[in-house]
C-alpha atoms as a PDB file:
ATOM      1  CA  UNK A   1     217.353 190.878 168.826  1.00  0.00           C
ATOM      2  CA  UNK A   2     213.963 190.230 170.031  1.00  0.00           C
ATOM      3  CA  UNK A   3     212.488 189.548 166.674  1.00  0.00           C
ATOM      4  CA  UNK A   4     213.261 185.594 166.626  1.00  0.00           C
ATOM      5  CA  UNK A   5     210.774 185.414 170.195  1.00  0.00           C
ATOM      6  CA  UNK A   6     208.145 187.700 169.160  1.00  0.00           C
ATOM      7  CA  UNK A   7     207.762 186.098 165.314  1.00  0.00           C
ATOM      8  CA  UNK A   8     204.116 185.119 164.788  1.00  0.00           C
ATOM      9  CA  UNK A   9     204.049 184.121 161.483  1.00  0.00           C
ATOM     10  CA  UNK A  10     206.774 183.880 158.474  1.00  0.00           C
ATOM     11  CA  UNK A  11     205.359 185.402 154.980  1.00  0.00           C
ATOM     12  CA  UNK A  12     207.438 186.013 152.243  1.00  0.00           C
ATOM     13  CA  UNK A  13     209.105 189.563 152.801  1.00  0.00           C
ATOM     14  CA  UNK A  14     210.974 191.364 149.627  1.00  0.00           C
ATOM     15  CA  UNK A  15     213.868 193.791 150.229  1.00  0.00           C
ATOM     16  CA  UNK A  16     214.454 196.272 147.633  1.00  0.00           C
ATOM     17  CA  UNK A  17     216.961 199.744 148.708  1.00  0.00           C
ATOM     18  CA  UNK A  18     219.102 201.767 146.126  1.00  0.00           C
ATOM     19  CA  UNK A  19     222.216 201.396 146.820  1.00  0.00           C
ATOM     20  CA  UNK A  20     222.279 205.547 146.866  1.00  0.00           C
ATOM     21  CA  UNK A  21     220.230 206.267 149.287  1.00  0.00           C
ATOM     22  CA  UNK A  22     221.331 209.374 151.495  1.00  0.00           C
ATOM     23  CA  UNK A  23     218.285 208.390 154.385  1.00  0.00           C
ATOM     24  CA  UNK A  24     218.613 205.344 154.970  1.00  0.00           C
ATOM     25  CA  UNK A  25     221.861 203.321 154.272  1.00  0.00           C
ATOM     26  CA  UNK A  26     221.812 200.149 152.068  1.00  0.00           C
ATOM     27  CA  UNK A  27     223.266 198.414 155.393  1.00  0.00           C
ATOM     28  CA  UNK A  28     219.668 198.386 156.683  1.00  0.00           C
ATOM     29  CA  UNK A  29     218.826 196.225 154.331  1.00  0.00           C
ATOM     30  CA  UNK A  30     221.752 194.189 154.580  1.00  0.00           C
ATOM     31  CA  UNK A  31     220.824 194.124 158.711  1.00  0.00           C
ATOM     32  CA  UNK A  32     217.340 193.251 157.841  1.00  0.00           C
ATOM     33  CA  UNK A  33     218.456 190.287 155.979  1.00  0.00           C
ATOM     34  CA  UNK A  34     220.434 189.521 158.107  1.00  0.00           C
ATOM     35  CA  UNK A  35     217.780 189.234 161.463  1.00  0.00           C
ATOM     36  CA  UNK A  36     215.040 187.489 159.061  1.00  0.00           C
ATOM     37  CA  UNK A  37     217.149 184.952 157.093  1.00  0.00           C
ATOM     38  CA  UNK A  38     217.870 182.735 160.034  1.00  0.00           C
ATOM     39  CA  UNK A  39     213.991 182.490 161.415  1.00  0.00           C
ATOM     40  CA  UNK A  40     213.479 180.887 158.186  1.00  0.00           C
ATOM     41  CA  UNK A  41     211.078 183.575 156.639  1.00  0.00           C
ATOM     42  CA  UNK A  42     211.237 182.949 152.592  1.00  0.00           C
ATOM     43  CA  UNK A  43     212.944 186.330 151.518  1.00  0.00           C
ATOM     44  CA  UNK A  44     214.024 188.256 148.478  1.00  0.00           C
ATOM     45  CA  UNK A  45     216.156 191.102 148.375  1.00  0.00           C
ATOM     46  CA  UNK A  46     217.420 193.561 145.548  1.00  0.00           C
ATOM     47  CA  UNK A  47     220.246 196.313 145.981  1.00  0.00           C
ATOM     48  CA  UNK A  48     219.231 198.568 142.590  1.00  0.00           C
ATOM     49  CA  UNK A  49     222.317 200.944 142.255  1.00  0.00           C
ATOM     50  CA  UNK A  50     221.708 204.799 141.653  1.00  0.00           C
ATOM     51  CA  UNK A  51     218.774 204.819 143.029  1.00  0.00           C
ATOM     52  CA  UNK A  52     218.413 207.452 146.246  1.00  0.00           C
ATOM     53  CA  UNK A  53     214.944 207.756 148.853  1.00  0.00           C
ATOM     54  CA  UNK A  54     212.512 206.450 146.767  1.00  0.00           C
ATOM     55  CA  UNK A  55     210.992 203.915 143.857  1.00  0.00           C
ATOM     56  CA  UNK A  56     212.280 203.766 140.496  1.00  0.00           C
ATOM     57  CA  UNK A  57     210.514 201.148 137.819  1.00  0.00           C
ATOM     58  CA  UNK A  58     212.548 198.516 138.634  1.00  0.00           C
ATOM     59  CA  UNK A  59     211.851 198.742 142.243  1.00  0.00           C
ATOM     60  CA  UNK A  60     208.120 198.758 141.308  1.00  0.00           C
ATOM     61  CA  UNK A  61     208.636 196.355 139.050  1.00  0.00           C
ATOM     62  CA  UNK A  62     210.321 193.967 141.453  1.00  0.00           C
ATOM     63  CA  UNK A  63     207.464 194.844 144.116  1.00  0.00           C
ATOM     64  CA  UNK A  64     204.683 194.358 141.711  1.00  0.00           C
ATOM     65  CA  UNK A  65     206.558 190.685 140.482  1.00  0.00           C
ATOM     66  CA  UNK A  66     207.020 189.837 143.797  1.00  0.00           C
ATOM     67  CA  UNK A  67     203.146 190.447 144.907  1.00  0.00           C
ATOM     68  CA  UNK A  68     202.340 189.097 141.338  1.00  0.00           C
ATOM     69  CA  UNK A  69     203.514 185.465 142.607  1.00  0.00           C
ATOM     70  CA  UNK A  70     202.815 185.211 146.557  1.00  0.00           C
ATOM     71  CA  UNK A  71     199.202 186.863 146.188  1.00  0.00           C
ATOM     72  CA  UNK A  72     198.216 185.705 142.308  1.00  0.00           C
END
């Protein structure tokens, strides 16, 4: 709730969760989505089903892409 008064700056921010993760629920990133869309922040997000706590190859592969194009 606080997060639209304290914003400093707005860089691209990637969301990637399996959709099977027993930690932390795939709503987080829904509710994370959900706070930064509106302040405008350029955002990507990926739900990769099956995947639990962790990184699979796509997840990588959509973190490496995603780096890839908003750092060269």
């Amino acid at each position: 709730s606080r997060l639209a008064d304290e914003i400093k700056s707005k860089p691209p921010v990637c969301l990637i969760h399996g959709d099977a993760d027993p930690v932390v629920p795939v709503a987080a990133l829904r509710a994370a989505a959900t706070a930064i869309e509106p302040l405008g922040v350029p955002l990507e997000q990926h739900v990769i089903r099956g995947v639990q706590h962790g990184i699979d190859p796509v997840g990588a592969d959509l973190g490496a892409k995603f780096l890839t194009k908003h750092l060269g």
